[in-house]
Protein backbone atom coordinates (compact mmCIF):
# COMPACT_ATOMS: atom_id res chain seq x y z
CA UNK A 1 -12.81 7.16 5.63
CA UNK A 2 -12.76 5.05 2.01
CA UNK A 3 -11.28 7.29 -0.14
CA UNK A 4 -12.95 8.00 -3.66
CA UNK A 5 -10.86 6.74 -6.12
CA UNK A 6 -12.08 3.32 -6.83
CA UNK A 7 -15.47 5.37 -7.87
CA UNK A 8 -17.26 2.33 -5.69
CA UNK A 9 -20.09 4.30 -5.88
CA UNK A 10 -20.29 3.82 -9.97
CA UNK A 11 -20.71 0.00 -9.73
CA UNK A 12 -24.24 -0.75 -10.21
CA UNK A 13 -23.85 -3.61 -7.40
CA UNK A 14 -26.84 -5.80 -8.95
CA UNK A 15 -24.92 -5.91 -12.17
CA UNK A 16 -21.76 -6.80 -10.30
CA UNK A 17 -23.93 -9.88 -9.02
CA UNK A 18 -25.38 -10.90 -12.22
CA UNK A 19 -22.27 -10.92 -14.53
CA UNK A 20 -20.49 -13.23 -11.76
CA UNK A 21 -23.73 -15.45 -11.81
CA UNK A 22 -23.72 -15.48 -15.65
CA UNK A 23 -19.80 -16.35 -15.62
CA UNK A 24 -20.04 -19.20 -13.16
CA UNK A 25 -23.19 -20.53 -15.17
CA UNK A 26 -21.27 -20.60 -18.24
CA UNK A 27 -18.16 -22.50 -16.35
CA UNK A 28 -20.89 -25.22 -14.91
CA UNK A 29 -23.09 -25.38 -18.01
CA UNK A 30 -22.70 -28.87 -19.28
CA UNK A 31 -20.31 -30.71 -16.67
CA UNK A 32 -20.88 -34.41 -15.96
CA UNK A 33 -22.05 -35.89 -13.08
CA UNK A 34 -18.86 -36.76 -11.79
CA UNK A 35 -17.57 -33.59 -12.58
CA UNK A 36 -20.29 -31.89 -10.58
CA UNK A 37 -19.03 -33.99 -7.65
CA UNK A 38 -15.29 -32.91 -8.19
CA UNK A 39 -14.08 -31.70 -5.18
CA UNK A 40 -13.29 -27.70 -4.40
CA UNK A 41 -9.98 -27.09 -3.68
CA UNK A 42 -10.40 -23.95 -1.57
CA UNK A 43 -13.60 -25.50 0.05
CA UNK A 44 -12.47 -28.82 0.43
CA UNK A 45 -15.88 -30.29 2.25
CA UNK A 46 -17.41 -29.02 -1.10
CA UNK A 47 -18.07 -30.41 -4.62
CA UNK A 48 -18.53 -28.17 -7.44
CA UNK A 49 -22.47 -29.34 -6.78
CA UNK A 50 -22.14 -28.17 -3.21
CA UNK A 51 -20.77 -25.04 -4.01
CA UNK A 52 -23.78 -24.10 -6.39
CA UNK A 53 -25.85 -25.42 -3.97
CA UNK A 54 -24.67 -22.76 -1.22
CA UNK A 55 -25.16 -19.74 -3.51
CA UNK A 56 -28.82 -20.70 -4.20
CA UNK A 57 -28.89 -20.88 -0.50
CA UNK A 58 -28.01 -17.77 0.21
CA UNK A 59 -30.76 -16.34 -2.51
CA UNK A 60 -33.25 -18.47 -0.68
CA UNK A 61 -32.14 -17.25 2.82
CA UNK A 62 -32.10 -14.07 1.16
CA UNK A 63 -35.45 -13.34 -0.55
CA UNK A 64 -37.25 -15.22 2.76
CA UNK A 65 -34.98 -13.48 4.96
CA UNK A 66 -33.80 -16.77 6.40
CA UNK A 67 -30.41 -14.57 7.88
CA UNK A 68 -30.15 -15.59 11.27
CA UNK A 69 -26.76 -16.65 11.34
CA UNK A 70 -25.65 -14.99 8.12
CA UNK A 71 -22.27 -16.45 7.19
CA UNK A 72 -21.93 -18.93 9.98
CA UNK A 73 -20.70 -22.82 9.29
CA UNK A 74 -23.95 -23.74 10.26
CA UNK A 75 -26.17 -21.39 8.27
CA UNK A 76 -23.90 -22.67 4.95
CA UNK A 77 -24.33 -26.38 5.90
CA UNK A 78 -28.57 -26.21 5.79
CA UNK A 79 -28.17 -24.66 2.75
CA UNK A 80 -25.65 -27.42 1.22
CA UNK A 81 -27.71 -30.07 3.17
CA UNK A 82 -31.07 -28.97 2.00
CA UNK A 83 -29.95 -29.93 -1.76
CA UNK A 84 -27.84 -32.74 -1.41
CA UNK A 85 -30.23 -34.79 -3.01
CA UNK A 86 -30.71 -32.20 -6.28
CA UNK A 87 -28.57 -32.63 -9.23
CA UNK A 88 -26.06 -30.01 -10.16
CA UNK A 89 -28.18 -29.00 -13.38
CA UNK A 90 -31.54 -28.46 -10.69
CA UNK A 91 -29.74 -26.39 -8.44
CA UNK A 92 -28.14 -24.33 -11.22
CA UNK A 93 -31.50 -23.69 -12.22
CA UNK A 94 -32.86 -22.76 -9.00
CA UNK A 95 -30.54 -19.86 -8.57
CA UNK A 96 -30.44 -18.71 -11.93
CA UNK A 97 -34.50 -18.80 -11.39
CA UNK A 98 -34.49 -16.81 -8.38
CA UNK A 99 -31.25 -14.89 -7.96
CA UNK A 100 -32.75 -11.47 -10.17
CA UNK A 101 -35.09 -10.77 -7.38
CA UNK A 102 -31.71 -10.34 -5.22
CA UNK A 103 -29.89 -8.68 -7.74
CA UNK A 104 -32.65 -6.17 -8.02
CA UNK A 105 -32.49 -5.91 -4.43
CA UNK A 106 -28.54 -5.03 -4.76
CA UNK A 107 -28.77 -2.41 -7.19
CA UNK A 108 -31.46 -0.68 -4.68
CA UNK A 109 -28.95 -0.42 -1.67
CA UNK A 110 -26.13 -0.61 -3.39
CA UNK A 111 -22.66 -0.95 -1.84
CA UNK A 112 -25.28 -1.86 1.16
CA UNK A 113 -25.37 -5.81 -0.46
CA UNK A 114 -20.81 -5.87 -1.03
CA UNK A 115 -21.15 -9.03 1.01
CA UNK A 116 -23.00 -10.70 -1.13
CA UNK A 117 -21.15 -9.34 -3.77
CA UNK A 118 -17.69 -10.35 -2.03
CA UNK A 119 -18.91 -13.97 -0.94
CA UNK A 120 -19.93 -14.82 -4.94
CA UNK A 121 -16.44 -13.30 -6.50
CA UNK A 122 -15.02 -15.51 -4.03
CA UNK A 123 -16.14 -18.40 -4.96
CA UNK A 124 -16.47 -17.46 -8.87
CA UNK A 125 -12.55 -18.07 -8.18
CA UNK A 126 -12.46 -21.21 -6.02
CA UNK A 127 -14.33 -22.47 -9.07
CA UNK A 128 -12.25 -20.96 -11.67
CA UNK A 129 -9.02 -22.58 -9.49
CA UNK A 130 -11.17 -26.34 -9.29
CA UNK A 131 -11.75 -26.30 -13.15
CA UNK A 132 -8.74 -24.54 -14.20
CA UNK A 133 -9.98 -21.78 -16.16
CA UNK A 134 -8.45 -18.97 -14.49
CA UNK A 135 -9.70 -15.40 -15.91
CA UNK A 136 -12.34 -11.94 -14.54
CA UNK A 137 -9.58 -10.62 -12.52
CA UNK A 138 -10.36 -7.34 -12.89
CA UNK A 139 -14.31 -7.59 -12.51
CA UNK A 140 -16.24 -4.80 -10.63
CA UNK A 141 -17.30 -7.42 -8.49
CA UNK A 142 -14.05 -7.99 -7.21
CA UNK A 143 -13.64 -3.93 -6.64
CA UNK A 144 -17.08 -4.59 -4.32
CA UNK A 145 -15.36 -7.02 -2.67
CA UNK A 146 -12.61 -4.91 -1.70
CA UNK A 147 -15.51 -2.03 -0.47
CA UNK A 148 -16.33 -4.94 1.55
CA UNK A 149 -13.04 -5.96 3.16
CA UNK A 150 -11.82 -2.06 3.17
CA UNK A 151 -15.40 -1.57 5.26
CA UNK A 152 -14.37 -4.28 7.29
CA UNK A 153 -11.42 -2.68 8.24
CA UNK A 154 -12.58 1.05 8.58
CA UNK A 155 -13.04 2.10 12.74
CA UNK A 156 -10.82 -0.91 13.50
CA UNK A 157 -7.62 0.26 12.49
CA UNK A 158 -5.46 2.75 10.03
CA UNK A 159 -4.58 1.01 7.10
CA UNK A 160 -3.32 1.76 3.47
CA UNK A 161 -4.28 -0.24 0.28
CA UNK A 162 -2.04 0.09 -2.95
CA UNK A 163 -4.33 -2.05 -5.33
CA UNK A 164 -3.23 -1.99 -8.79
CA UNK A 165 -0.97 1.15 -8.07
CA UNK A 166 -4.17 2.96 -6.99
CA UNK A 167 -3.94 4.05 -3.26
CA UNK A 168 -7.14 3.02 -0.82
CA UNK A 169 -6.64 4.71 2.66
CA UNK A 170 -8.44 3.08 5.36
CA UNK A 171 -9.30 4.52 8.90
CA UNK A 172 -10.93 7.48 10.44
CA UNK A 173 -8.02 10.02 9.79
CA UNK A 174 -4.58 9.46 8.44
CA UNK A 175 -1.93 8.42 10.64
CA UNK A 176 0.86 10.70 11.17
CA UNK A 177 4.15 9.50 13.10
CA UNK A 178 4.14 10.65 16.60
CA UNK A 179 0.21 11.04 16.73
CA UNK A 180 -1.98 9.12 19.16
CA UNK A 181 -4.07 7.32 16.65
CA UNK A 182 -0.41 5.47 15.39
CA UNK A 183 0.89 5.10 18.26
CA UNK A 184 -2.21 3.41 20.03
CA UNK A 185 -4.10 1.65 16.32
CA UNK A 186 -2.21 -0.73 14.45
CA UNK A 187 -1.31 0.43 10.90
CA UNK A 188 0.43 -0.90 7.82
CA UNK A 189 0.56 -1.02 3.82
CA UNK A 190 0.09 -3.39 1.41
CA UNK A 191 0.73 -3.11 -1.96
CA UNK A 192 -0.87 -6.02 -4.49
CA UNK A 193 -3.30 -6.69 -7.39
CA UNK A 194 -6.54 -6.50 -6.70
CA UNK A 195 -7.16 -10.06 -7.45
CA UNK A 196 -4.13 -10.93 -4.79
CA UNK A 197 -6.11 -8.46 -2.19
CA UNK A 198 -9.19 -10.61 -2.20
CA UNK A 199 -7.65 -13.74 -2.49
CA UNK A 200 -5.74 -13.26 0.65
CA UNK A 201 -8.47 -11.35 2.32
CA UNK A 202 -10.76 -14.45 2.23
CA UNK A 203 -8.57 -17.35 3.50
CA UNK A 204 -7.35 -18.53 0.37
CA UNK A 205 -3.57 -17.14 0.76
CA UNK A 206 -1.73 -18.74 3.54
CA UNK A 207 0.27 -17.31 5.69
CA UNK A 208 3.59 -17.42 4.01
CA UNK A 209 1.67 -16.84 0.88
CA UNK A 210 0.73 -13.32 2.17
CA UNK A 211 4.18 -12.64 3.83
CA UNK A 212 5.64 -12.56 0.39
CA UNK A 213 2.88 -9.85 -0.37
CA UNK A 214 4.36 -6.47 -0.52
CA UNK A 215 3.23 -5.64 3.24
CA UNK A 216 4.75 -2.96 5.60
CA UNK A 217 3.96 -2.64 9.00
CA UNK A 218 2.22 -4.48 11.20
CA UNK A 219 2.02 -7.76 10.06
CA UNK A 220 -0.01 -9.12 12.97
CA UNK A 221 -2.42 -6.25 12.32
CA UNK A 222 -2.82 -7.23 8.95
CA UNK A 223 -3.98 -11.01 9.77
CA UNK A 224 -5.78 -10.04 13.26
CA UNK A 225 -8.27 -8.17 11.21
CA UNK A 226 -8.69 -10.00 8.62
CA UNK A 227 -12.62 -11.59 8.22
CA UNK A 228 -11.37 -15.13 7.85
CA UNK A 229 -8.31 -17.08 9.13
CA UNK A 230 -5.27 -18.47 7.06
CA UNK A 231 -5.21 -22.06 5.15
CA UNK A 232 -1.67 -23.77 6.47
CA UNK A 233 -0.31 -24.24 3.40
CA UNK A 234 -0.57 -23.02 0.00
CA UNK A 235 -3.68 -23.88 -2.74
CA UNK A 236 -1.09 -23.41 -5.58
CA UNK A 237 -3.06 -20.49 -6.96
């Protein structure tokens, strides 16, 4: 159970999509070519050129349902591979050219395409962090992207959420002390921003970043489910 609150359901998903596309276009627009070759910090076997180049991947995968694999090393690396040759500017054009027919596709199923939706935001930010204009930190694509990682966690294990003061219960029923489901299901609390909740949902918190999160509980829990795994020392973010 995802409780209501966040009003997920609201977010025209599609939209969600776009206005991250339109914001990352604007960052881009106009860099160098050296500074399309600048390194990622949070990716660090990407440029800025090979990031853009793995979100028109995934549109390409995506409209010629190319998913075998779906966010596997391997299934990125084709897509980075595939345009290593094509300037930043061509590749920027190639997803701006063909991402809409996703987008549609995202406000049709809705909260069905938060992956997509999570995987973008997150890397809208690694390139925010690699060009140092920091900012969208309260976008409704980051509130898919905790849909996503709250989905993630839902059957797997009890769980509460305090994002922005705002409380986001996740698990099949609520744990009470004593009960089978606590005693048996790892549980615990974390209070942060939403920003801070996606960041160190998708490896880009380490380890002693997120121990100074407001977490109660089960720490192990916490990291054990957890999509990704933990950078060894801090980005500086």
């Amino acid at each position: 159970m995802i409780n209501p609150e966040f009003q997920f359901g609201q977010i025209d998903v599609g939209k969600a999509y776009r206005d991250v596309r339109e914001r990352i276009t604007a960052m881009v627009h106009g860099l160098s070519p050296d500074e399309w070759e600048a390194k990622v910090p949070h990716c660090p076997e990407w440029s800025i050129r090979e990031t853009i180049a793995h979100l028109a991947g995934v549109v390409d995968d995506a409209i010629n349902a190319n998913l075998g694999g779906v966010g596997t090393d391997p299934w990125t690396a084709i897509q980075v591979e595939k345009r290593s040759t094509v300037s930043g500017t061509e590749i920027l054009n190639e997803w701006n050219s063909y991402a809409p027919f996703v987008e549609a596709r995202f406000t049709d199923i809705g909260l069905g395409g938060s992956q997509g939706v999570f995987d973008i935001v997150t890397h809208e930010h690694d390139l925010r962090f690699a060009l140092g204009q920091a900012g969208a930190r309260q976008s409704d694509a980051l509130r898919v992207g905790l849909y996503f990682i709250a989905s993630r966690f839902e059957n797997r294990t009890d769980a509460q959420f305090i994002v922005d003061g705002i409380e986001l219960f996740v698990g099949n029923d609520r744990p009470t002390a004593g009960s089978a489901a606590s005693a048996t299901r790892p549980t615990f609390t974390l209070r942060a921003s939403l920003f801070d909740v996606i960041r160190a949902s998708s490896s880009r918190r380490s380890v002693d970043e997120i121990r100074a999160l407001d977490l109660e509980g089960d720490f192990e829990a916490f990291l054990g489910l957890a999509p990704f795994g933990f950078p060894e020392t801090s980005f500086g973010e």
